[in-house]
C-alpha atoms as a PDB file:
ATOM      1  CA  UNK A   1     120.815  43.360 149.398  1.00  0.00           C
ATOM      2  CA  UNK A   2     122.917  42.019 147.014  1.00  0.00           C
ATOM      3  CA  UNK A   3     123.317  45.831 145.435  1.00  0.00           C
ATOM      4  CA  UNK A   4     124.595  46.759 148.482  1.00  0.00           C
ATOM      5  CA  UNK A   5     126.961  44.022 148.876  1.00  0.00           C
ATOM      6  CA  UNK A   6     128.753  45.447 145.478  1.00  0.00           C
ATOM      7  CA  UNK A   7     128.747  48.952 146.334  1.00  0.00           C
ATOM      8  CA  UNK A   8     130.317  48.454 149.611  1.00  0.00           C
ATOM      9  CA  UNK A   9     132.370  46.088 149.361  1.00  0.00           C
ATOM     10  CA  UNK A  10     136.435  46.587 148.651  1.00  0.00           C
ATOM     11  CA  UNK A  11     138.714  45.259 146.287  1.00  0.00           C
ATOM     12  CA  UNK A  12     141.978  44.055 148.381  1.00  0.00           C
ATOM     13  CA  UNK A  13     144.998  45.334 146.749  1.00  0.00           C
ATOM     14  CA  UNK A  14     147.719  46.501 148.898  1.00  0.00           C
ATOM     15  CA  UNK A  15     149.575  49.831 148.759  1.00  0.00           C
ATOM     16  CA  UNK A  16     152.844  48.064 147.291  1.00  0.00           C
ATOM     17  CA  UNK A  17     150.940  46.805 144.528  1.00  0.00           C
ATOM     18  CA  UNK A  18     149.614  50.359 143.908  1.00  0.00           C
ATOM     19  CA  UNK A  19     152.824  51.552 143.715  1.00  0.00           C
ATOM     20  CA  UNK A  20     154.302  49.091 141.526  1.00  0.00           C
ATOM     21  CA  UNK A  21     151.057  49.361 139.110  1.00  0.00           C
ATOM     22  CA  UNK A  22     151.362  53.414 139.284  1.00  0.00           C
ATOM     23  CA  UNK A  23     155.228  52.714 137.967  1.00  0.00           C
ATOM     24  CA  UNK A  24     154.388  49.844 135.743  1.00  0.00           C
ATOM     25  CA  UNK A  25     151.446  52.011 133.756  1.00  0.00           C
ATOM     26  CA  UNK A  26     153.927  55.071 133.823  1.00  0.00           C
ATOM     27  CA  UNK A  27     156.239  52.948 131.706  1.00  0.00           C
ATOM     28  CA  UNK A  28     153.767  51.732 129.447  1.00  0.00           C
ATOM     29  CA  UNK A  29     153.447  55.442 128.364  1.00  0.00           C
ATOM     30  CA  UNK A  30     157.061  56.773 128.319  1.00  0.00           C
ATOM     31  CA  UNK A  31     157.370  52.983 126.093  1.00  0.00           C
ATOM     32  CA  UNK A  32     154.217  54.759 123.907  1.00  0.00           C
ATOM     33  CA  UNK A  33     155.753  58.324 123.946  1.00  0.00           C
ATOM     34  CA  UNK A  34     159.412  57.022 122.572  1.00  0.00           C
ATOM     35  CA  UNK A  35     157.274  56.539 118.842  1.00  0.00           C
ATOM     36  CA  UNK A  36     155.923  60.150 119.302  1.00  0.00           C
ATOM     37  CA  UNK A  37     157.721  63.035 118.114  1.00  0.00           C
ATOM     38  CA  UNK A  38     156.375  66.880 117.785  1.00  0.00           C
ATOM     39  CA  UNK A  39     155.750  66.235 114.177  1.00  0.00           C
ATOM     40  CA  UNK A  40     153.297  63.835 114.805  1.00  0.00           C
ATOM     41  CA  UNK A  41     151.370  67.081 116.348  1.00  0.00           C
ATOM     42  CA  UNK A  42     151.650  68.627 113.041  1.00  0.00           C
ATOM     43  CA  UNK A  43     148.948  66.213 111.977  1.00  0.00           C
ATOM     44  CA  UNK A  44     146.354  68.377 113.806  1.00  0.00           C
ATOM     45  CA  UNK A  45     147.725  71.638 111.757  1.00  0.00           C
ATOM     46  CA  UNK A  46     148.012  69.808 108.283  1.00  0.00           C
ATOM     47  CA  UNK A  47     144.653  67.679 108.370  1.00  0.00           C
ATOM     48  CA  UNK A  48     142.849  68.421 111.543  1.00  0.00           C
ATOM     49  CA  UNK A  49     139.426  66.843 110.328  1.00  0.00           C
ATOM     50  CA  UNK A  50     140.398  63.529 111.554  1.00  0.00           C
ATOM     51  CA  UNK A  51     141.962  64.311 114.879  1.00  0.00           C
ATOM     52  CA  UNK A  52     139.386  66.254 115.827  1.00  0.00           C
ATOM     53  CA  UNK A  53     136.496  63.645 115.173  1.00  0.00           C
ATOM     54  CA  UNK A  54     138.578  61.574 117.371  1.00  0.00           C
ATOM     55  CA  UNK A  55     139.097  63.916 119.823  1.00  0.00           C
ATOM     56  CA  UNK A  56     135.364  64.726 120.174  1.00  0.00           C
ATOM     57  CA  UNK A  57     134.486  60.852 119.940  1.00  0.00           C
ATOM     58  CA  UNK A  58     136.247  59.617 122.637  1.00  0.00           C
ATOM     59  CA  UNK A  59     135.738  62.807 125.110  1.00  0.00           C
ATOM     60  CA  UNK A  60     132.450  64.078 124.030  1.00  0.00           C
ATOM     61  CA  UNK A  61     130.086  61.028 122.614  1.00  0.00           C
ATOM     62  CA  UNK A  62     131.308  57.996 124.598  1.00  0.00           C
ATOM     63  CA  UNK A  63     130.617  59.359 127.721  1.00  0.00           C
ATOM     64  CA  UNK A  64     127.752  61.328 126.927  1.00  0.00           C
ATOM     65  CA  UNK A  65     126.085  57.620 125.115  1.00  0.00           C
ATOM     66  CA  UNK A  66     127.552  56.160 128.343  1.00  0.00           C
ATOM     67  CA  UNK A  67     125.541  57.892 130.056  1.00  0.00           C
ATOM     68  CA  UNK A  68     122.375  56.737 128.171  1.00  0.00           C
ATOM     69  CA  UNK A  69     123.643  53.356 128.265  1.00  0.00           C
ATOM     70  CA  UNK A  70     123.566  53.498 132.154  1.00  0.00           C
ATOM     71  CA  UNK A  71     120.021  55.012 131.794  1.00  0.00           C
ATOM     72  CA  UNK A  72     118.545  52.314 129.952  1.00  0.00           C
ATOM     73  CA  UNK A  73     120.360  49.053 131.908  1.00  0.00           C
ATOM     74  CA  UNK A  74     120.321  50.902 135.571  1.00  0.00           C
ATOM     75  CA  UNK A  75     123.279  48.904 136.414  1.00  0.00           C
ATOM     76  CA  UNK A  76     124.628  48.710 140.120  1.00  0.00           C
ATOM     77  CA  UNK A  77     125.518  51.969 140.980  1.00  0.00           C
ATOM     78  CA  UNK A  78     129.189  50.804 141.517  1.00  0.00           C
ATOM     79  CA  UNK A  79     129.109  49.503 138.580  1.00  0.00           C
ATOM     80  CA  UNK A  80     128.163  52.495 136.782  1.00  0.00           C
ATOM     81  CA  UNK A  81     130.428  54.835 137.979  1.00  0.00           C
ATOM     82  CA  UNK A  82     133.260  52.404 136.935  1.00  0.00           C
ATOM     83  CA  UNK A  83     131.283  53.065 133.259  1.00  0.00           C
ATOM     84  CA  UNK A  84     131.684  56.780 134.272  1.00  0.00           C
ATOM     85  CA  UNK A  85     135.816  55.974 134.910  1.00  0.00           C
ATOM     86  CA  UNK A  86     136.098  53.888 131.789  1.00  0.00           C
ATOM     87  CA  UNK A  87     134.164  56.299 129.114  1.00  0.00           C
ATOM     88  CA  UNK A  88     136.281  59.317 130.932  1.00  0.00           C
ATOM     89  CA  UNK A  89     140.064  57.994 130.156  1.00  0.00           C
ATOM     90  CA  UNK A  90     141.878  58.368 127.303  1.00  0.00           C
ATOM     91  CA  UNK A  91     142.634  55.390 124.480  1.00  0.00           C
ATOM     92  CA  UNK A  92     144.218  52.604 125.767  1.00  0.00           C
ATOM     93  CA  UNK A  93     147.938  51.532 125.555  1.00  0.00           C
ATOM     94  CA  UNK A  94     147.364  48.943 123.104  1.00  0.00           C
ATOM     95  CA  UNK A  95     145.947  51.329 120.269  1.00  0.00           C
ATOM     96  CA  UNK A  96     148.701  52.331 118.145  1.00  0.00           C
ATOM     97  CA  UNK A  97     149.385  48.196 118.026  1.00  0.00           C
ATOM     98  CA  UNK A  98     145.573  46.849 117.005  1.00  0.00           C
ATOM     99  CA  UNK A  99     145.529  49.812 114.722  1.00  0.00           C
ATOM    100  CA  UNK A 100     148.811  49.037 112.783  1.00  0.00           C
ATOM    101  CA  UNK A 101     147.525  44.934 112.921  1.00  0.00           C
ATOM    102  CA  UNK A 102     143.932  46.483 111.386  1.00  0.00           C
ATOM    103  CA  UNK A 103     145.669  48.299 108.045  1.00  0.00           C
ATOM    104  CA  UNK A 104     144.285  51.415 109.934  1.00  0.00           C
ATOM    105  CA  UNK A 105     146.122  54.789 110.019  1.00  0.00           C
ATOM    106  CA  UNK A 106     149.065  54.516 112.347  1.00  0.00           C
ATOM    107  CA  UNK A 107     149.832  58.180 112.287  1.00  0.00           C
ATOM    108  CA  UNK A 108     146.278  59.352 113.034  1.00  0.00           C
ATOM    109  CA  UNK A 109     146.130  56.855 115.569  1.00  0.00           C
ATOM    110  CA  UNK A 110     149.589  57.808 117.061  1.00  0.00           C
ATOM    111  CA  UNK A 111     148.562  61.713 116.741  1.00  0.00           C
ATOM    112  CA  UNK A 112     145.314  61.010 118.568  1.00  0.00           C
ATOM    113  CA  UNK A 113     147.339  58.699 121.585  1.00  0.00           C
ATOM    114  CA  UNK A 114     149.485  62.090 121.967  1.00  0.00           C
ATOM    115  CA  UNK A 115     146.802  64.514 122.165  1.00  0.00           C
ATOM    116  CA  UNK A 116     144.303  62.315 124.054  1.00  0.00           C
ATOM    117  CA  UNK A 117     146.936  62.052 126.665  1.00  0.00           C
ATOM    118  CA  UNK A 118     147.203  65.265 127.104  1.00  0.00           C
ATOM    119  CA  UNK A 119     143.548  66.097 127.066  1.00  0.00           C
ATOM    120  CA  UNK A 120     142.973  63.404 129.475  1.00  0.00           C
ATOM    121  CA  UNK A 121     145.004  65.225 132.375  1.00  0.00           C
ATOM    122  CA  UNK A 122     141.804  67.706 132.722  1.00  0.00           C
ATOM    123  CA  UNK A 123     138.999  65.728 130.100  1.00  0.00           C
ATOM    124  CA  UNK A 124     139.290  62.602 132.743  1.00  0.00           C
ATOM    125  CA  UNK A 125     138.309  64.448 136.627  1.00  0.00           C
ATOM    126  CA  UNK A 126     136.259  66.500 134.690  1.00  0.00           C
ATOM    127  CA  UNK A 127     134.009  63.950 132.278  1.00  0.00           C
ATOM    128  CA  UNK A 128     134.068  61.332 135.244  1.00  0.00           C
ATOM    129  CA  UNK A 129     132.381  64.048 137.409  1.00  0.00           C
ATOM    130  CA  UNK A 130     130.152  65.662 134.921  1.00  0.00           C
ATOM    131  CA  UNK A 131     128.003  62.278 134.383  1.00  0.00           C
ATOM    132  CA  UNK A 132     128.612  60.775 137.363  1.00  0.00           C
ATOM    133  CA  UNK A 133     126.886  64.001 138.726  1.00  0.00           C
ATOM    134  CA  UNK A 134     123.982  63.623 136.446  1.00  0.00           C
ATOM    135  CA  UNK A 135     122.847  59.811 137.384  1.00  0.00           C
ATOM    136  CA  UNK A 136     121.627  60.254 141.166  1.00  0.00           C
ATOM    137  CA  UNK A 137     122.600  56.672 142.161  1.00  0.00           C
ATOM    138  CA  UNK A 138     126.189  57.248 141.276  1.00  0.00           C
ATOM    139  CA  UNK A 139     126.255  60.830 142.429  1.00  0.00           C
ATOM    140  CA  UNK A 140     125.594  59.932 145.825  1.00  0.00           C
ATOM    141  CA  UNK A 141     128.289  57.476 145.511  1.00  0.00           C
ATOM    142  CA  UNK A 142     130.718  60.477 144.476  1.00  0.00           C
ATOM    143  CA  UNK A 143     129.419  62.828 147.355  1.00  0.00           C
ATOM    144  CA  UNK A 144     130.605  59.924 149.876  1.00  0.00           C
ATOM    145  CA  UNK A 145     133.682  59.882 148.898  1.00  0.00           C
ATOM    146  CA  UNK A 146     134.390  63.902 148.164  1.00  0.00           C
ATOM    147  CA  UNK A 147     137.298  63.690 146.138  1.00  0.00           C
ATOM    148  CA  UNK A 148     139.381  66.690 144.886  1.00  0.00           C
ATOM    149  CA  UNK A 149     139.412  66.904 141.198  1.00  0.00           C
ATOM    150  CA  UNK A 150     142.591  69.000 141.500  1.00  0.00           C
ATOM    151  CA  UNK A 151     144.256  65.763 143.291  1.00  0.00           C
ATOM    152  CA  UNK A 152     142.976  63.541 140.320  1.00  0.00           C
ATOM    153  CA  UNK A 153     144.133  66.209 138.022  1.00  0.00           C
ATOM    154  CA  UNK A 154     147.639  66.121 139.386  1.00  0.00           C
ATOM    155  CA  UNK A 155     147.289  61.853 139.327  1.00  0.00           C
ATOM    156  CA  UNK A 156     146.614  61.780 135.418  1.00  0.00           C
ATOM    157  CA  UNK A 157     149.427  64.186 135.111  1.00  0.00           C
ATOM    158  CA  UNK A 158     152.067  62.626 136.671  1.00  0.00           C
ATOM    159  CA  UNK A 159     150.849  59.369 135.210  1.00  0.00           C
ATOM    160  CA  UNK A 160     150.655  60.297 131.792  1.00  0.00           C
ATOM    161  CA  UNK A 161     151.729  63.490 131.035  1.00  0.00           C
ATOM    162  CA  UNK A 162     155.098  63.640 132.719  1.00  0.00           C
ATOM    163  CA  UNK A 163     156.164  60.210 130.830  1.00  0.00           C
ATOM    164  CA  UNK A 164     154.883  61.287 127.259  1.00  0.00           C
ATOM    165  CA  UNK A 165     157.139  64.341 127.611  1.00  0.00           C
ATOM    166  CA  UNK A 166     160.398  62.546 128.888  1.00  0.00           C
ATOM    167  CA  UNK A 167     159.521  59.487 125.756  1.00  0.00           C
ATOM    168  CA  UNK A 168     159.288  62.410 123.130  1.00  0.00           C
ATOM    169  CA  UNK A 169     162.665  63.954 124.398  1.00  0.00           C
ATOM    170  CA  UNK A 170     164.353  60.792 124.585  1.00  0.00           C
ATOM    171  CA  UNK A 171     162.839  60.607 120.524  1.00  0.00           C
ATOM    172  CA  UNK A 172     163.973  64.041 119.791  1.00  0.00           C
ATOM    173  CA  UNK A 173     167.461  63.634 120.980  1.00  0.00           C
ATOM    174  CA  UNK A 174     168.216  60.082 120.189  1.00  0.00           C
ATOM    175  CA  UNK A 175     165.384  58.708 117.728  1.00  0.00           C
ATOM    176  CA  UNK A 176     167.490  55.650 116.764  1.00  0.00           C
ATOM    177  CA  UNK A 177     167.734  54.449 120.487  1.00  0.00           C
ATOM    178  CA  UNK A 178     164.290  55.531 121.419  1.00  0.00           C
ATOM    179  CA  UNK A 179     162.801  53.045 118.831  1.00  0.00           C
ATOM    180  CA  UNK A 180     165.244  50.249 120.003  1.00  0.00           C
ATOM    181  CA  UNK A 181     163.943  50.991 123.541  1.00  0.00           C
ATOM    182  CA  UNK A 182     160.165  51.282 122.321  1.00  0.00           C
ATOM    183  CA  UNK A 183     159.638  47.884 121.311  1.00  0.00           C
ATOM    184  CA  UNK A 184     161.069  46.440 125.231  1.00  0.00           C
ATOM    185  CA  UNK A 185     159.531  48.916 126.802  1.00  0.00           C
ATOM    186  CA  UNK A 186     155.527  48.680 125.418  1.00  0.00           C
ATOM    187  CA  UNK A 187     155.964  44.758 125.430  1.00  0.00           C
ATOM    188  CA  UNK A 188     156.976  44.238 128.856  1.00  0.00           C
ATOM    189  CA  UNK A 189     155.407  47.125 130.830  1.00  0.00           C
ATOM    190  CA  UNK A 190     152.096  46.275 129.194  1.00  0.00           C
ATOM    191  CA  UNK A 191     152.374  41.802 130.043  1.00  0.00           C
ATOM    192  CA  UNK A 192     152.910  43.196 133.789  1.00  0.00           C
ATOM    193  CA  UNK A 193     150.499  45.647 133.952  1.00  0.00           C
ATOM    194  CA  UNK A 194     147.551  42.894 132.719  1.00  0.00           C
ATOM    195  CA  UNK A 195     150.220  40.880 135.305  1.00  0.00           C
ATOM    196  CA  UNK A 196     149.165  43.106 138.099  1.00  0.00           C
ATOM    197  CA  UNK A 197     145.325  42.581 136.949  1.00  0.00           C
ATOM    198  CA  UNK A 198     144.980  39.732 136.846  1.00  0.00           C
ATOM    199  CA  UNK A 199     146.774  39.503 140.026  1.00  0.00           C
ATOM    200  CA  UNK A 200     143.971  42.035 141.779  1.00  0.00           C
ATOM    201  CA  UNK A 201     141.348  39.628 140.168  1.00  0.00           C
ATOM    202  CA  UNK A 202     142.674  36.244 141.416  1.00  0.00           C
ATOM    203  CA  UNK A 203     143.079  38.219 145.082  1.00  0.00           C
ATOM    204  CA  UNK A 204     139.765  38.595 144.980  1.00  0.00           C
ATOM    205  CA  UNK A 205     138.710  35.822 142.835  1.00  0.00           C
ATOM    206  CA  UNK A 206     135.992  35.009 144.995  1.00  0.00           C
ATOM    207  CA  UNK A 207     134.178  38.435 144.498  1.00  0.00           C
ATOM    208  CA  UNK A 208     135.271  38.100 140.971  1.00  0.00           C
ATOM    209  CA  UNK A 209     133.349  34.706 140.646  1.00  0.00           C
ATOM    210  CA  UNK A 210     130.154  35.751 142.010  1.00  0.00           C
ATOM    211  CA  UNK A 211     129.421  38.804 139.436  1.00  0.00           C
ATOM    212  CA  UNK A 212     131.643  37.400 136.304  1.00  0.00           C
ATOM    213  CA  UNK A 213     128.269  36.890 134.617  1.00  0.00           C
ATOM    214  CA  UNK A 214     126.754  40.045 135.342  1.00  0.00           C
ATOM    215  CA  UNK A 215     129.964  42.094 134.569  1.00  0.00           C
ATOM    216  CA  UNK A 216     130.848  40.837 131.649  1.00  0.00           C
ATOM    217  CA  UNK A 217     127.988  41.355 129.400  1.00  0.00           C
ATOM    218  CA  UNK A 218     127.718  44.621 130.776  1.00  0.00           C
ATOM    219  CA  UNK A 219     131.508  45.307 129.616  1.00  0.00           C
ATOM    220  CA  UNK A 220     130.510  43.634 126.532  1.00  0.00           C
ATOM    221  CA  UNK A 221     127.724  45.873 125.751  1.00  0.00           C
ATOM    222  CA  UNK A 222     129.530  48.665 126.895  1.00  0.00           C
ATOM    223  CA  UNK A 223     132.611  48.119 124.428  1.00  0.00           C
ATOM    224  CA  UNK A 224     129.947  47.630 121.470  1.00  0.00           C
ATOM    225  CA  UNK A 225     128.898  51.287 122.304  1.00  0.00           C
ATOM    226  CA  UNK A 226     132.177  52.278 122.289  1.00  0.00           C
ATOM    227  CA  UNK A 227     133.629  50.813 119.218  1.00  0.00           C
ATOM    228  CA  UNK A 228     130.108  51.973 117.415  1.00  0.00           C
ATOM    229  CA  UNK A 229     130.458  55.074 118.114  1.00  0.00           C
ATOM    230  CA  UNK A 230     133.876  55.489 116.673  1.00  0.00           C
ATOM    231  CA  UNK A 231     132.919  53.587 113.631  1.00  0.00           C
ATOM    232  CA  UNK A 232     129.643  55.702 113.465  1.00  0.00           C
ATOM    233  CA  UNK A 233     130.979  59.345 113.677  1.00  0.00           C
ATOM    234  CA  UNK A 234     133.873  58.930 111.329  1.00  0.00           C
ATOM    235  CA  UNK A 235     131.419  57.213 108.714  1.00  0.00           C
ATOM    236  CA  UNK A 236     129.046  60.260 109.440  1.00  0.00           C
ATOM    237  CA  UNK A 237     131.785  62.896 109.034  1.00  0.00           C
ATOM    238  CA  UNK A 238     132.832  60.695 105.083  1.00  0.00           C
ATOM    239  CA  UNK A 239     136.641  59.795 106.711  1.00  0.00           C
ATOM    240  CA  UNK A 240     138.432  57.407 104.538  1.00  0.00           C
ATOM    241  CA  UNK A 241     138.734  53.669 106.080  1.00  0.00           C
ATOM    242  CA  UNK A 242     142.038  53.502 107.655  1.00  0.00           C
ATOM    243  CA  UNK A 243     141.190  56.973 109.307  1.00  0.00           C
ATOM    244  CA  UNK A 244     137.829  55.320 110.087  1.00  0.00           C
ATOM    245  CA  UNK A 245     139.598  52.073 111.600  1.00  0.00           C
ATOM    246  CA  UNK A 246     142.303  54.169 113.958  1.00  0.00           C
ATOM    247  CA  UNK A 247     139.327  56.057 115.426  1.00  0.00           C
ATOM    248  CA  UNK A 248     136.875  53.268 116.074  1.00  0.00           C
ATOM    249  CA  UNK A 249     139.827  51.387 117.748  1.00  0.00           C
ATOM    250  CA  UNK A 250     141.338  54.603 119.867  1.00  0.00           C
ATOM    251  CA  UNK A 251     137.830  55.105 120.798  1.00  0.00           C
ATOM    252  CA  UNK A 252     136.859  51.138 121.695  1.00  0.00           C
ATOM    253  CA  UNK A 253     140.467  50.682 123.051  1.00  0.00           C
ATOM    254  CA  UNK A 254     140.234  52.713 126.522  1.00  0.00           C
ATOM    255  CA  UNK A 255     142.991  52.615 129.162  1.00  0.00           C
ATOM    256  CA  UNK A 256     141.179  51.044 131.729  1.00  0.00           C
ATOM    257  CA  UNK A 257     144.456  50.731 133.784  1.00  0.00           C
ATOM    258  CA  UNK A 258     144.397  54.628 134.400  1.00  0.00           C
ATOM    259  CA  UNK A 259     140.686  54.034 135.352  1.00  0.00           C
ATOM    260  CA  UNK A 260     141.673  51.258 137.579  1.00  0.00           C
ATOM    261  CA  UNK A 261     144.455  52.916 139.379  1.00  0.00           C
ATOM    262  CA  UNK A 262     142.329  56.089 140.062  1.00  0.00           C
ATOM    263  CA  UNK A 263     139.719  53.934 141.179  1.00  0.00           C
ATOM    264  CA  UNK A 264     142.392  52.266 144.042  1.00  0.00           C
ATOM    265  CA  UNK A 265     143.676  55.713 144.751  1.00  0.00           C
ATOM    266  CA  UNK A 266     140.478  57.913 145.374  1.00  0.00           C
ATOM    267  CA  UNK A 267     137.544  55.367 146.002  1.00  0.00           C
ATOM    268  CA  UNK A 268     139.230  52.413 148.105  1.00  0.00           C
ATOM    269  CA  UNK A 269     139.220  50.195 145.052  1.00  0.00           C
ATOM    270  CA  UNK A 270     135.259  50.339 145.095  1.00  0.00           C
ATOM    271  CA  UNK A 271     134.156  46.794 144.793  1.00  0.00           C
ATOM    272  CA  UNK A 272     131.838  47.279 140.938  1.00  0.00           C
ATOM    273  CA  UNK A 273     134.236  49.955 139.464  1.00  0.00           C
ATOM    274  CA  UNK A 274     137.197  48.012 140.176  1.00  0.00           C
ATOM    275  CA  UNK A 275     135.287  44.728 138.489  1.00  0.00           C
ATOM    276  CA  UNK A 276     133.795  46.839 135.774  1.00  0.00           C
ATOM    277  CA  UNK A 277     137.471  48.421 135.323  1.00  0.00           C
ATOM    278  CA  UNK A 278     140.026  45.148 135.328  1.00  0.00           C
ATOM    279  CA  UNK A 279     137.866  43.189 133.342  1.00  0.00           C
ATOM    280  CA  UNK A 280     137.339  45.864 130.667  1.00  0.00           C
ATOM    281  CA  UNK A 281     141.292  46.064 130.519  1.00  0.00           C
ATOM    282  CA  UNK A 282     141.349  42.054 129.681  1.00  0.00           C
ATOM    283  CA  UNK A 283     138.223  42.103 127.363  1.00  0.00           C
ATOM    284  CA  UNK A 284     139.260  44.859 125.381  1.00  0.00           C
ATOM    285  CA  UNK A 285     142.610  43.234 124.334  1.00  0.00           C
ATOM    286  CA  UNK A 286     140.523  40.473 123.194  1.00  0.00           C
ATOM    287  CA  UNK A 287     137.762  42.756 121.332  1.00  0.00           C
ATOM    288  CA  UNK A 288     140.465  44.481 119.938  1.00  0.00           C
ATOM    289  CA  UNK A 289     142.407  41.699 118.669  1.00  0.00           C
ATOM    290  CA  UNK A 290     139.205  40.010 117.317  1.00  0.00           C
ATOM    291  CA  UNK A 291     137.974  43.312 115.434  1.00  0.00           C
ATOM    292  CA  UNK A 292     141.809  43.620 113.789  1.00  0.00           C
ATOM    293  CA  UNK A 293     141.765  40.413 112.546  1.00  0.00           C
ATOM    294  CA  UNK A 294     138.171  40.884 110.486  1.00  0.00           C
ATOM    295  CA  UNK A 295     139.958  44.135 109.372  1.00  0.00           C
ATOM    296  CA  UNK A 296     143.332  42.726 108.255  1.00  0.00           C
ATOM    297  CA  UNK A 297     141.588  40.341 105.958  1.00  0.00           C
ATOM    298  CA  UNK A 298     139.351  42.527 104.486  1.00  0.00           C
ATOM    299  CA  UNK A 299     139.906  44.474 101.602  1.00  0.00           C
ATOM    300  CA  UNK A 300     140.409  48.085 101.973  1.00  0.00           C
ATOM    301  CA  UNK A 301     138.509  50.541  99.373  1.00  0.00           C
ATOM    302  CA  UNK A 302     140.099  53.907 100.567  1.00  0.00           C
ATOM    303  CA  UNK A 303     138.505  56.339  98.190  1.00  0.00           C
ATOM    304  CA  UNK A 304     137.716  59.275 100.665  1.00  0.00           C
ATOM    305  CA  UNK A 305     140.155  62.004 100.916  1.00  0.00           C
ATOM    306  CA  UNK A 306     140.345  62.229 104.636  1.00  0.00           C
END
């Protein structure tokens, strides 16, 4: 019974606020794109070892071990698909930020923002569909609501892709201005956008209230895996520690917000993926922050060449 109360029921959040969280989280990448110029690309040419560890970590492993994670706990479907949606989008907005406070490497982890963004515009429909598919609770909950990928495609794309384009022309053309406008613009589109969730929660603080237990140590478990399995493939493939640290956090640091907005737009802000979704965009700030701090004050041995 109380499965089915989850899985059915809807997260209130009205098509204004949509709006204003589709424009708010559009912002928050042109304000990321502004630091990213075509050079930074060049990273993926001149050392690609790194980026492409990243690359595979946070769009291969973390939603295959996702899926194993779901396996083993058997969460509420709901809930699992909003795993599905989390381990499927790109890093989050708040990377390139923990990674710089972490003595990490800001260029790797800028590099892997750009290219993640732009991976996530196809890797995103297609890894949320792919697993989701393969667990039989959530893939009934996916044939219910018959979305079309293509729609989802052209979401993530005018979401993310059409913003980090018009930021890196704005860098291009007037670098000096675009780093003036970078620091306003990442600040205060990223307070409103956790704003807007927290707004959505307290809405529906009552649904909130009754599953904050269960959520949260599911989230908490779930961002373990995540931030493991950065830490665990660059140690695997001998990466030197700040390349270690920027993957670990782009691949523990995912933007929930795009999950949560896709979850609004094509499932009706389903009651568990929504949860699952908002409160991984608050606990990851604070996972993040936590993990940077341990990082800051330790020393760094970097003897590995990449």
């Amino acid at each position: 019974m109380t499965e089915n109360l989850l899985d059915n029921v809807q997260i209130n959040f009205d098509s204004g606020a949509l709006w204003t969280m589709n424009i708010v989280l559009a912002f928050v990448m042109f304000g990321i794109a502004l630091e990213i110029s075509v050079k930074d690309f060049k990273q993926l040419w001149q050392g690609p070892k790194p980026v492409l560890v990243g690359v595979v970590s946070q769009f291969l492993l973390l939603p295959a071990l996702t899926f194993v994670l779901v396996w083993m706990i058997e969460p509420y479907p709901s809930i699992a698909l909003g795993m599905f949606m989390v381990a499927a989008c790109p890093g989050g907005n708040i990377s390139n930020y923990i990674t710089h406070l972490s003595g990490g490497n800001a260029a790797l982890s800028v590099c892997l923002t750009a290219i993640a963004t732009l991976l996530a515009i196809i890797m995103t429909p297609f890894n949320l569909q792919f697993w989701g598919s393969f667990y039989e609770p959530t893939s009934k909950l996916l044939a219910s609501v018959n979305i079309e990928p293509l729609e989802m495609v052209k979401l993530v794309a005018l979401l993310l892709g059409l913003p980090l384009v018009l930021g890196m022309l704005v860098n291009r053309w007037k670098p000096v201005m675009a780093l003036k406008m970078a620091k306003v613009f990442k600040i205060a589109s990223l307070v409103f956008f956790v704003f807007l969730i927290f707004l959505a929660l307290f809405k529906n603080r009552e649904i909130f209230m009754d599953y904050i237990l269960y959520v949260f140590w599911i989230v908490l478990l779930h961002n373990i895996l995540a931030f493991a399995t950065g830490f665990s493939v660059s140690k695997i493939f001998l990466l030197s520690d700040k390349n270690v640290k920027s993957i670990t956090i782009e691949t523990g640091i995912q933007n929930s917000g795009l999950g949560l907005l896709l979850i609004f737009t094509f499932f009706d802000g389903l009651g568990g993926m929504a949860l699952l979704a908002a409160f991984w965009g608050i606990w990851h700030i604070v996972s993040g922050l936590l993990l940077a701090s341990y990082w800051s004050i330790k020393p760094v041995e970097d003897k590995k060449l990449v």
